[in-house]
C-alpha atoms as a PDB file:
ATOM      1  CA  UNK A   1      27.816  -1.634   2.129  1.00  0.00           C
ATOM      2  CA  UNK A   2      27.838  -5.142   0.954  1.00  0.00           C
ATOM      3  CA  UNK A   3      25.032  -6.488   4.024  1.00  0.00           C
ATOM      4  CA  UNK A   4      23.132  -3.477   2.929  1.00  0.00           C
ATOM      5  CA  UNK A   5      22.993  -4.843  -0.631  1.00  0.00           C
ATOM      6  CA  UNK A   6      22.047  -7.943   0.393  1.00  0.00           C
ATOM      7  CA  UNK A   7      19.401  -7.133   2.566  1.00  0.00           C
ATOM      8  CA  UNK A   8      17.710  -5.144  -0.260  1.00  0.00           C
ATOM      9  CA  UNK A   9      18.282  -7.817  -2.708  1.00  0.00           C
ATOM     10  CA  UNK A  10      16.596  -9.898   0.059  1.00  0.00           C
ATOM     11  CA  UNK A  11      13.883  -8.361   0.387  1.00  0.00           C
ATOM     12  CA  UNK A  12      13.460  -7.758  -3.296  1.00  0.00           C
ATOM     13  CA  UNK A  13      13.094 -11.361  -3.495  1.00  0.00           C
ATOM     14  CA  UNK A  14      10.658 -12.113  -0.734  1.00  0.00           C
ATOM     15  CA  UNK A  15       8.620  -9.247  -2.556  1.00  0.00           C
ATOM     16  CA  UNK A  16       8.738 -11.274  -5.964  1.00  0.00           C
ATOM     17  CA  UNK A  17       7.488 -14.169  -3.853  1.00  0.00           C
ATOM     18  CA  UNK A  18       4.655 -11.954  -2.080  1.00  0.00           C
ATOM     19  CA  UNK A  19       3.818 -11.023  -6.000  1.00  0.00           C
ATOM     20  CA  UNK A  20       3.481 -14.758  -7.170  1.00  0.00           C
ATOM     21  CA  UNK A  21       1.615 -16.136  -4.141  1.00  0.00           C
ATOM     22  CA  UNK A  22      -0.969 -12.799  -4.873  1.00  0.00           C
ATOM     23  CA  UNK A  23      -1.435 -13.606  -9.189  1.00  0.00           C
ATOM     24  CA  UNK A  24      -2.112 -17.724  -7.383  1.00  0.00           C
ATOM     25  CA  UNK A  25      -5.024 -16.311  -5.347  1.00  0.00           C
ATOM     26  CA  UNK A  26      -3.044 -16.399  -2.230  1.00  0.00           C
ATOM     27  CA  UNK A  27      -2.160 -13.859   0.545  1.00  0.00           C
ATOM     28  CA  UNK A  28       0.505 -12.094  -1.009  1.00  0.00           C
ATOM     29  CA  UNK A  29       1.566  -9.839   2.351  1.00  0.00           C
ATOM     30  CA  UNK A  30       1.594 -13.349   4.341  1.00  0.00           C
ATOM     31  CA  UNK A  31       4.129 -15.083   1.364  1.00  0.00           C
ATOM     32  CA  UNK A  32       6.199 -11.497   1.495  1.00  0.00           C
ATOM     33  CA  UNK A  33       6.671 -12.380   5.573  1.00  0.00           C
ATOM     34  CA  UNK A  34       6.846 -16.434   4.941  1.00  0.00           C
ATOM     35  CA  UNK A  35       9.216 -15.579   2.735  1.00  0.00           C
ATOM     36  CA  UNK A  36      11.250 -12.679   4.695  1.00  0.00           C
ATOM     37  CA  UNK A  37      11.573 -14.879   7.746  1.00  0.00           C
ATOM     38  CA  UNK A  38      12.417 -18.253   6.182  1.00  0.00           C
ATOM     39  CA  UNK A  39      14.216 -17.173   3.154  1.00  0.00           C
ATOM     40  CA  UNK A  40      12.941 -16.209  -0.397  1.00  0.00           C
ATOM     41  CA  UNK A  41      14.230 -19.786  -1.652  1.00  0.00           C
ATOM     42  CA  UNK A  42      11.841 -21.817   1.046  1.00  0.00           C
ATOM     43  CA  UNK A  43       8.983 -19.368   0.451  1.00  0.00           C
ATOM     44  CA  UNK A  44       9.320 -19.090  -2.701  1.00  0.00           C
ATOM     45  CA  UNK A  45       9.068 -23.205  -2.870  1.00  0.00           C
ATOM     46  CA  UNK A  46       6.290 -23.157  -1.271  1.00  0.00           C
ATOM     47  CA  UNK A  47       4.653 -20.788  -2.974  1.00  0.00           C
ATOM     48  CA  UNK A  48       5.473 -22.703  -6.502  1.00  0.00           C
ATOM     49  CA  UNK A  49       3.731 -25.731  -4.449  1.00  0.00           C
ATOM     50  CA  UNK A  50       0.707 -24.380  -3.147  1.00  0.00           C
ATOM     51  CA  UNK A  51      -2.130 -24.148  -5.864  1.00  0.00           C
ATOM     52  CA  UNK A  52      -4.285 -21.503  -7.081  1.00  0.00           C
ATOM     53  CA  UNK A  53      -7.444 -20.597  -4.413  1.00  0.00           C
ATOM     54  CA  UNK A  54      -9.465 -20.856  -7.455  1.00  0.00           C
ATOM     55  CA  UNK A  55     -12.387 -19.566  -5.133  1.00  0.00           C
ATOM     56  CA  UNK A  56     -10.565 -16.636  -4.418  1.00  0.00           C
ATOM     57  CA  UNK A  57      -9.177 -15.428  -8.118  1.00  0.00           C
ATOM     58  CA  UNK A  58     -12.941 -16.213  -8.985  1.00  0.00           C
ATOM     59  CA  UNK A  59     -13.963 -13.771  -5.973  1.00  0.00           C
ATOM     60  CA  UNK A  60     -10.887 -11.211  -7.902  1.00  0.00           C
ATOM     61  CA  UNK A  61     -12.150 -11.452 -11.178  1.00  0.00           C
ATOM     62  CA  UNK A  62     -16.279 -10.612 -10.546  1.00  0.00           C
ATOM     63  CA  UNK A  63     -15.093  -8.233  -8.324  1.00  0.00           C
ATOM     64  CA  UNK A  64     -12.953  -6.738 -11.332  1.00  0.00           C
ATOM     65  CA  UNK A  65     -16.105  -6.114 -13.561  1.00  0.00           C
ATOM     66  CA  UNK A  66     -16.026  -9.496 -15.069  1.00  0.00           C
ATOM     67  CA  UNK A  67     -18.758 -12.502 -15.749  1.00  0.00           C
ATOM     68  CA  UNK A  68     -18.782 -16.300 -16.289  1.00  0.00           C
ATOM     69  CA  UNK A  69     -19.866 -17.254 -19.916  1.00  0.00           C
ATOM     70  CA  UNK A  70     -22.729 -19.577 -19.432  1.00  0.00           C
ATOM     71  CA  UNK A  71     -21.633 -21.625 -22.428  1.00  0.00           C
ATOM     72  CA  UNK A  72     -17.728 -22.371 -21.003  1.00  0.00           C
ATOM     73  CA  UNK A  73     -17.776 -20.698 -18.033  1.00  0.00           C
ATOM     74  CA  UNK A  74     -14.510 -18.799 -18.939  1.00  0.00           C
ATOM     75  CA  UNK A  75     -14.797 -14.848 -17.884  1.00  0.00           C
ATOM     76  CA  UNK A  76     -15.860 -12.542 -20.128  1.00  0.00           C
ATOM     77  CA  UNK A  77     -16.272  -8.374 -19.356  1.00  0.00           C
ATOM     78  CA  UNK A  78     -19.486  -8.119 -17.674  1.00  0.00           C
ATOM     79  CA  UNK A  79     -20.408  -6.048 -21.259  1.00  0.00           C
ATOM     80  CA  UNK A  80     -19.120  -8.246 -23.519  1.00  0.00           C
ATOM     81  CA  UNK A  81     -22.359  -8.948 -26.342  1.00  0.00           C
ATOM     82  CA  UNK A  82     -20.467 -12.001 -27.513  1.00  0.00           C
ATOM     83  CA  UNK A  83     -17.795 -14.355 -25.264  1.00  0.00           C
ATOM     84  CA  UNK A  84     -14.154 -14.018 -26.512  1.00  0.00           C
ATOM     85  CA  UNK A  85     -13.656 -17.958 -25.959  1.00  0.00           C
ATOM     86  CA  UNK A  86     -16.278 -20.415 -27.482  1.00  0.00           C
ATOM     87  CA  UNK A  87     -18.430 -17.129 -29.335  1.00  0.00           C
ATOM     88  CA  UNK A  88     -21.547 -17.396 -27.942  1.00  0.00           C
ATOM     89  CA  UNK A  89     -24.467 -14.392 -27.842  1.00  0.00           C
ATOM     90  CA  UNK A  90     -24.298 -13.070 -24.424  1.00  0.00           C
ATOM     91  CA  UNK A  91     -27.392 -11.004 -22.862  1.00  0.00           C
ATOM     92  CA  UNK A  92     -26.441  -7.591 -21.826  1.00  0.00           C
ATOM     93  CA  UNK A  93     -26.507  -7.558 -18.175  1.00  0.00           C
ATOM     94  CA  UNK A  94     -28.096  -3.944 -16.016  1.00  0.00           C
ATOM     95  CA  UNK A  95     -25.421  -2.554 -13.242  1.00  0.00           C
ATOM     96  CA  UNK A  96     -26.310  -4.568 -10.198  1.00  0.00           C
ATOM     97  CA  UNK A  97     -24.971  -4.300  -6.768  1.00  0.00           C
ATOM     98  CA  UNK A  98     -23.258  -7.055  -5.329  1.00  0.00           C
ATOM     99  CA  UNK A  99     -24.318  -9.069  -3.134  1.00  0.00           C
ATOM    100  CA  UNK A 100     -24.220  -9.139   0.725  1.00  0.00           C
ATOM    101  CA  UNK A 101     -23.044  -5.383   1.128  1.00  0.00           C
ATOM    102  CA  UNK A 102     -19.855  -6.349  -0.366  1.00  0.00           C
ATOM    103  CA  UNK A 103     -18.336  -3.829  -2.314  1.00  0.00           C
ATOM    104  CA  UNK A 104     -17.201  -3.956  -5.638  1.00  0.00           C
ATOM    105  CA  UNK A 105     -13.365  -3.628  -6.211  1.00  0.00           C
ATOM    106  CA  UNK A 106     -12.825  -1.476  -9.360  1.00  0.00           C
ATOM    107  CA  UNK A 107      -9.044  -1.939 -11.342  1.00  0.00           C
ATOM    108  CA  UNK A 108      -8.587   1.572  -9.976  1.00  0.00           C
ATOM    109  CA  UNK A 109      -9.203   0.749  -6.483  1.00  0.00           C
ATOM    110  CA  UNK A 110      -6.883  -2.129  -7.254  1.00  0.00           C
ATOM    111  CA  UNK A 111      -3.927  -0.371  -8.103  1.00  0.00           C
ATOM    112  CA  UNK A 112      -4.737   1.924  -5.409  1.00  0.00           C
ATOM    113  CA  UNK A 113      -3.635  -1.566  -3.240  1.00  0.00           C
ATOM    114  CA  UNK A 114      -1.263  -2.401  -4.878  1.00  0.00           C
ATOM    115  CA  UNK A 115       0.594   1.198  -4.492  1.00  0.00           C
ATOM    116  CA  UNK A 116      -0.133   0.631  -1.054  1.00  0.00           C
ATOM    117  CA  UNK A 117       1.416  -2.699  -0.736  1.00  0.00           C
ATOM    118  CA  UNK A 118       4.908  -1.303  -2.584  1.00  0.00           C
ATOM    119  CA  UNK A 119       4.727   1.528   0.116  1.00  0.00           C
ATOM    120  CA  UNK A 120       4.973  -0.798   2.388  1.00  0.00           C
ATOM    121  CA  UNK A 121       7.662  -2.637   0.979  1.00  0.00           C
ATOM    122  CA  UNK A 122       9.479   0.744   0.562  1.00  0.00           C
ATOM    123  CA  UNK A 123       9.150   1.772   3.880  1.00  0.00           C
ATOM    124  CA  UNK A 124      10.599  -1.528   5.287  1.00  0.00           C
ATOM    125  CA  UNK A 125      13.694  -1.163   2.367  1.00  0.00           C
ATOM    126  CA  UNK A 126      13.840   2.924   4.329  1.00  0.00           C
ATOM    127  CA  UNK A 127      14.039   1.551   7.127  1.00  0.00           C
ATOM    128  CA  UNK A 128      16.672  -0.973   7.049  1.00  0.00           C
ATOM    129  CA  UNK A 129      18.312   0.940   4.798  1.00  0.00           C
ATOM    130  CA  UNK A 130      18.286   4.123   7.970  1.00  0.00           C
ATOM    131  CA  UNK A 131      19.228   1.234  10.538  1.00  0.00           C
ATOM    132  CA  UNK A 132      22.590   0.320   8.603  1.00  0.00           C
ATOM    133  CA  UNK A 133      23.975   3.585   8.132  1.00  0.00           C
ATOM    134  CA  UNK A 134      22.735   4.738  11.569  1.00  0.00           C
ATOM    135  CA  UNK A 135      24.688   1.388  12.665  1.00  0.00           C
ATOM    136  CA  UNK A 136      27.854   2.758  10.993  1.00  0.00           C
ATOM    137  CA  UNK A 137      27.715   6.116  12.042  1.00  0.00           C
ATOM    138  CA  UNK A 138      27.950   4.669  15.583  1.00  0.00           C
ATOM    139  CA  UNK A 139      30.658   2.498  14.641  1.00  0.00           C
END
């Protein structure tokens, strides 16, 4: 039972790692298999060492319903009246679509990844979980 332990533990920590790499703007799934083959200590370096796609948590955040203040361009809700970080009178902007066909991610649709993306995890923790005690069954 102890190899079973550590593989969950194992993958438990190449899942914090695919977390991480995801809040930096990074692939999260492609740090959770960086991480899974190397180890969680190498991927997880490397993740601590690669910085923020700043174009792509940008991308995340006027997807998520928010706006750049055109004062401090810090984002604000896209129905914020006033910013939250220098104060400034903000013009109340009409529902537009985005652009280029691409569709809007709402939080909900978010989460509705991110459940997803722990399934998947899950399903690999099932499944070498089934493997070991299919392995000593045989044994």
């Amino acid at each position: 039972m102890d190899v079973f332990l550590l593989i969950v533990f194992w993958i438990g920590l190449c899942a914090a790692v695919g977390i991480y790499a995801d809040k930096k703007g990074r692939s999260g799934a492609g740090f959770f298999f960086l991480a899974f083959m190397l180890s969680p200590i190498i991927g997880g370096l490397i993740a601590l060492a690669a910085s923020p796609d700043k174009a792509e948590l940008d991308r995340r955040a006027l997807r998520e319903g928010m706006r750049k203040c055109p004062q401090c361009a810090e984002f604000v809700r896209a129905d914020a009246h006033r910013c939250r970080y220098c104060g400034s009178e903000l013009q109340v902007l009409q529902p537009k679509s985005t652009h280029s066909g691409e569709l809007a991610v709402t939080p909900k649709e978010r989460r509705k990844y991110d459940i997803i993306w722990w399934t998947a995890v899950a399903l690999i923790i099932v499944i070498v979980w089934a493997s070991f005690l299919i392995r000593t069954w045989l044994h």
